[in-house]
Protein backbone atom coordinates (compact mmCIF):
# COMPACT_ATOMS: atom_id res chain seq x y z
CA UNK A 1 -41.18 -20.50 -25.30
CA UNK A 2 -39.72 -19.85 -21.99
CA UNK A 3 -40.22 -17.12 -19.81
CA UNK A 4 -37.27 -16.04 -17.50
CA UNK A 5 -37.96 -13.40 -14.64
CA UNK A 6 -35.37 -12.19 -11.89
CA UNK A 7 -36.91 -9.80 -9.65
CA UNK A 8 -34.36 -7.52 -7.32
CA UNK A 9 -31.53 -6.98 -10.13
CA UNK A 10 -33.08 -3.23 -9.93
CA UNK A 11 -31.86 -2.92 -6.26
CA UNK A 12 -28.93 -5.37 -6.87
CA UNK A 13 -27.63 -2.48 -9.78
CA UNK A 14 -28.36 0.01 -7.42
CA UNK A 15 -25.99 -1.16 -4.59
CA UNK A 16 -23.62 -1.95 -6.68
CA UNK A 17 -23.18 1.67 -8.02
CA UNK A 18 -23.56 2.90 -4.97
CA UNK A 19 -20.63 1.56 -3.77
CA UNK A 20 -18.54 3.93 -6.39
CA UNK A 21 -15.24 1.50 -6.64
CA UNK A 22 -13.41 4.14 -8.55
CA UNK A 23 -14.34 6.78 -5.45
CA UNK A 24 -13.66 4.42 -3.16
CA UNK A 25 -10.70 2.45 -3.72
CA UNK A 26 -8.42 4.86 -4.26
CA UNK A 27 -9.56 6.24 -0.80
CA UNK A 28 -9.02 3.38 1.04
CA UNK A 29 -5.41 3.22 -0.18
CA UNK A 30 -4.71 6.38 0.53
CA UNK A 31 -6.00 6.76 4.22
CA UNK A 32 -4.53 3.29 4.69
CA UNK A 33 -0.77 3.65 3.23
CA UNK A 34 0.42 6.03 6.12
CA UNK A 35 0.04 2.97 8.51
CA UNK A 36 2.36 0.77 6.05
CA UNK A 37 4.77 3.49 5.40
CA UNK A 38 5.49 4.43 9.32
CA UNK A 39 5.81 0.86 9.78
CA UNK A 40 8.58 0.74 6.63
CA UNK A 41 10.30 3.83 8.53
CA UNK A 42 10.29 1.99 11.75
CA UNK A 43 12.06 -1.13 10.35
CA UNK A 44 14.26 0.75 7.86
CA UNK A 45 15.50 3.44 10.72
CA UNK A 46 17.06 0.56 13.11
CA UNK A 47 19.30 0.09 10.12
CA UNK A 48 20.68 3.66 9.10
CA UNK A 49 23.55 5.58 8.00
CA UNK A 50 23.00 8.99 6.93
CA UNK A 51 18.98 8.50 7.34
CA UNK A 52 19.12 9.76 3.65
CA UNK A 53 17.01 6.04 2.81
CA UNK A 54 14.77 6.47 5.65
CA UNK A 55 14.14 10.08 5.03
CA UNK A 56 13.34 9.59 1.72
CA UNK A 57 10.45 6.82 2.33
CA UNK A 58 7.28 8.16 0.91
CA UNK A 59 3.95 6.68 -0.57
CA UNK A 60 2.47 7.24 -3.64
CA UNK A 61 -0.98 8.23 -4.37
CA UNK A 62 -3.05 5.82 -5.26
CA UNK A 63 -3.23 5.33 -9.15
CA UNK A 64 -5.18 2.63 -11.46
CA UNK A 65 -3.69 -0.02 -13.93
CA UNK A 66 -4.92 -3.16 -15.65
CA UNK A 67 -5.09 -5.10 -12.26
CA UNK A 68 -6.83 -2.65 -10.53
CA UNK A 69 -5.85 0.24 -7.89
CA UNK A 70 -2.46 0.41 -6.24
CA UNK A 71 -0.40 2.66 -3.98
CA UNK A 72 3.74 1.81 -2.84
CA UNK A 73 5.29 2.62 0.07
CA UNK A 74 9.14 3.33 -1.27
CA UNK A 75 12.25 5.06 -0.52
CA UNK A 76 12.75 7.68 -3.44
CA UNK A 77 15.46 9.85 -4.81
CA UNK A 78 18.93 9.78 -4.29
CA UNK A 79 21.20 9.98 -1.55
CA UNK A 80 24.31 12.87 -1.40
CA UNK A 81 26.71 10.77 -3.47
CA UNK A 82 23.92 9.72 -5.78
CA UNK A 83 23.41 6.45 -4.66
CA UNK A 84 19.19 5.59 -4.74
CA UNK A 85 17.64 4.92 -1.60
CA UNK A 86 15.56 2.35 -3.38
CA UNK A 87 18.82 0.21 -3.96
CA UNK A 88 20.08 0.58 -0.48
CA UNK A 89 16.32 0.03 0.69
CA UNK A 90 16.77 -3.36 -1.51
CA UNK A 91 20.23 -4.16 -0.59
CA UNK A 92 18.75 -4.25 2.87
CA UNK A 93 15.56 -6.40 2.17
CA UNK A 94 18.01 -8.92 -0.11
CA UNK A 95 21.45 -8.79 0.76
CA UNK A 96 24.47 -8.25 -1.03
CA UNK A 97 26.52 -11.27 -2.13
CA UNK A 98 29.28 -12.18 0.53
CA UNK A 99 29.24 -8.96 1.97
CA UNK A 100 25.79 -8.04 3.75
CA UNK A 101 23.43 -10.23 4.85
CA UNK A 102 19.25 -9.85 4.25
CA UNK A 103 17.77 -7.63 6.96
CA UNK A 104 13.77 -8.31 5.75
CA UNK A 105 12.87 -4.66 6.29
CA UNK A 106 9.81 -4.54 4.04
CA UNK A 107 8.63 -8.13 4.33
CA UNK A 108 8.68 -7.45 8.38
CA UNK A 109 6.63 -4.20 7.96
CA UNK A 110 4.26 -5.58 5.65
CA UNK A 111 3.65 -8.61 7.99
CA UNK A 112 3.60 -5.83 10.85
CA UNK A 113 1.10 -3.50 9.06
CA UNK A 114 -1.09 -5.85 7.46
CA UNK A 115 -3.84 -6.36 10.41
CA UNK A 116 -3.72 -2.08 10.84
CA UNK A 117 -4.15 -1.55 6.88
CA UNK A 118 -7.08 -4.00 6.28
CA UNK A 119 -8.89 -2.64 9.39
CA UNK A 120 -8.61 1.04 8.01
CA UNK A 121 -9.22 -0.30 4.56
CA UNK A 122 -12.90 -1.55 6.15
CA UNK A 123 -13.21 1.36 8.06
CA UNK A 124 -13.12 3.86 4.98
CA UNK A 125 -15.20 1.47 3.22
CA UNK A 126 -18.07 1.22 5.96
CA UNK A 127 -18.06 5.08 6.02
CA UNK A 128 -18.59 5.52 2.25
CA UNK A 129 -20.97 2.54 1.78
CA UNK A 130 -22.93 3.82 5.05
CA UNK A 131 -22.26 0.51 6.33
């Protein structure tokens, strides 16, 4: 008979529960979103009515699903004629038919926040890991 040995797994399962994911994640979302959501506001606000869409940009906190952990960055509620800022926020990023072209507001503030987010991202993540 064979005799398989791995030495280190000890300290391997170690480190790996160290790092916590389900402390961590959500922490890195959450210190990171504020970067992605002024960078939303800044797009969205060269491009406003009322400022009842701007306004009403806001992130969520960071919550779990079968993929793994999220947060959005999203206009919410509704403006004063009860029109959702997410559908003007959309009717921005997309267009409307014949009548208003697409003004890329989100894809330009993702592209624009991206570098910002991933280096807080690493930054919370260092800190907890004691990196």
């Amino acid at each position: 008979m064979a005799r398989f040995e791995v030495e280190g797994i000890d300290d391997l399962m170690k480190d790996l529960d160290m790092l916590n994911a389900e402390r961590i994640a959500p922490m890195m979302l959450q210190e990171a979103a504020p970067i992605l959501k002024d960078s939303v506001v800044k797009g969205a606000s060269r491009h406003k009515g009322t400022g009842a869409m701007v306004s009403s940009i806001k992130q969520t906190a960071a919550l779990r699903n079968q993929r793994g952990y999220y947060t959005a960055v999203r206009p919410t509620g509704t403006d004063g004629k009860g029109v959702r800022n997410m559908e003007k926020m959309a009717y921005l990023e997309y267009g409307v038919s014949g009548r208003q072209a697409a003004t890329p507001v989100l894809t330009q503030a993702v592209h624009a926040a991206e570098a910002d987010v991933l280096e807080k991202m690493q930054e919370v993540f260092d800190r907890e890991t004691g990196k």
